[in-house]
Protein backbone atom coordinates (compact mmCIF):
# COMPACT_ATOMS: atom_id res chain seq x y z
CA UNK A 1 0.00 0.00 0.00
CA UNK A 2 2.97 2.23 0.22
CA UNK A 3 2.95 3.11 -3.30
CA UNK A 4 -0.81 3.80 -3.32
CA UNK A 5 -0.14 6.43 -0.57
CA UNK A 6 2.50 7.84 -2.23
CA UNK A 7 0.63 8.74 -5.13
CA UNK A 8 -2.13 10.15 -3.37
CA UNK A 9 -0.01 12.47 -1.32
CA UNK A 10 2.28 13.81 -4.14
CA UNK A 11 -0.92 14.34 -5.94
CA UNK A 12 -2.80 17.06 -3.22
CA UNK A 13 -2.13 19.75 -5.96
CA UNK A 14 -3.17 22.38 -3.14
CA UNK A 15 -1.14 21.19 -0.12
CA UNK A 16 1.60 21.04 -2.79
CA UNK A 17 1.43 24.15 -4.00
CA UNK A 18 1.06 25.93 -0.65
CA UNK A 19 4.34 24.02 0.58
CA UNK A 20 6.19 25.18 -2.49
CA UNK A 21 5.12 28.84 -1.80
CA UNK A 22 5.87 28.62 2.06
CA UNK A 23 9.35 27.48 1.04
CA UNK A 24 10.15 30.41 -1.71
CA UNK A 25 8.76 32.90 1.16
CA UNK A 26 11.06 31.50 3.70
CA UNK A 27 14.31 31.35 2.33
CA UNK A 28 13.91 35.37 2.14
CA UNK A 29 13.15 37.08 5.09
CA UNK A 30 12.73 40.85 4.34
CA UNK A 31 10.72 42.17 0.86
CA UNK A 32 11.57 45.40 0.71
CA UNK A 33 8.29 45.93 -1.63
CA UNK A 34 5.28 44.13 -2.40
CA UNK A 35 5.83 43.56 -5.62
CA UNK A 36 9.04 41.69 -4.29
CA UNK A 37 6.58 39.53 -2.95
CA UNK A 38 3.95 38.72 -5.86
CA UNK A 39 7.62 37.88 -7.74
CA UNK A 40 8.70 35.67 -5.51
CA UNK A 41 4.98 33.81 -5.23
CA UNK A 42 4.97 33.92 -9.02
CA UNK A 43 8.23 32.39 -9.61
CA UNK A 44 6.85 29.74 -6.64
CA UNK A 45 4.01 28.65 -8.71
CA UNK A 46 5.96 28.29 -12.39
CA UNK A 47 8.48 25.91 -10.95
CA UNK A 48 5.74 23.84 -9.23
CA UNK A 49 3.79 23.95 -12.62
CA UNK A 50 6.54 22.59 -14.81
CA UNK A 51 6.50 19.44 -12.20
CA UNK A 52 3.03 19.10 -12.33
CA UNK A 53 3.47 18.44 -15.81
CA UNK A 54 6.13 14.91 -14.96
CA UNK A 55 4.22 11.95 -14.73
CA UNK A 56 3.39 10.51 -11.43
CA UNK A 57 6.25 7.98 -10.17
CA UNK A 58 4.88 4.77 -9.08
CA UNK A 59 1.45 5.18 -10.84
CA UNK A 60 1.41 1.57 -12.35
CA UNK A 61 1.96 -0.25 -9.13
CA UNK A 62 -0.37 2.21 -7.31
CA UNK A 63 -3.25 1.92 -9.82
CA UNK A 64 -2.68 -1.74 -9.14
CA UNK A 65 -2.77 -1.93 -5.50
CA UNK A 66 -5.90 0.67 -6.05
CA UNK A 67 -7.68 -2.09 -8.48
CA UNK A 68 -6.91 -4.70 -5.73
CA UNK A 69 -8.43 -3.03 -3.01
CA UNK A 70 -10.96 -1.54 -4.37
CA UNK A 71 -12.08 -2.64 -7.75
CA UNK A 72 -15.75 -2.81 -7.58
CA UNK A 73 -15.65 1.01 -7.41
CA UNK A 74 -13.09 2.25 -10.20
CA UNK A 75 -15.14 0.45 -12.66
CA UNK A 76 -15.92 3.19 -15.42
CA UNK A 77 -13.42 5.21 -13.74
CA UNK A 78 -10.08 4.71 -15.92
């Protein structure tokens, strides 16, 4: 089941997204303007775009493991 959980937490898109943007805004600790700021956000949420767009690592075996457990309903699904 380990790869099943692995793809379902690399795949929260919003808890991703908010980590990525905590970590830009803490490696800097002073923006001397807000426009410093939307930057920084900006350049937070291209570089966690262009990884959205790498397929998921383990999906096979976790689709499996996701068919084994519960099969009945992910019929119509994929």
């Amino acid at each position: 089941m380990q790869g099943a959980s692995l793809v379902i937490y690399t795949t929260n898109a919003i808890e991703s997204l908010n980590s990525v943007i905590r970590h830009a805004i803490k490696k800097r600790k002073v923006f001397p303007t807000d426009d410093s700021v939307k930057k920084v956000v900006w350049l937070a949420i291209q570089a966690a775009s262009q990884k959205w767009t790498m397929p998921l690592r383990d999906w096979r075996m976790a689709m499996s493991r996701f068919i084994i457990e519960f099969g009945d309903r992910l019929d119509g699904h994929f």
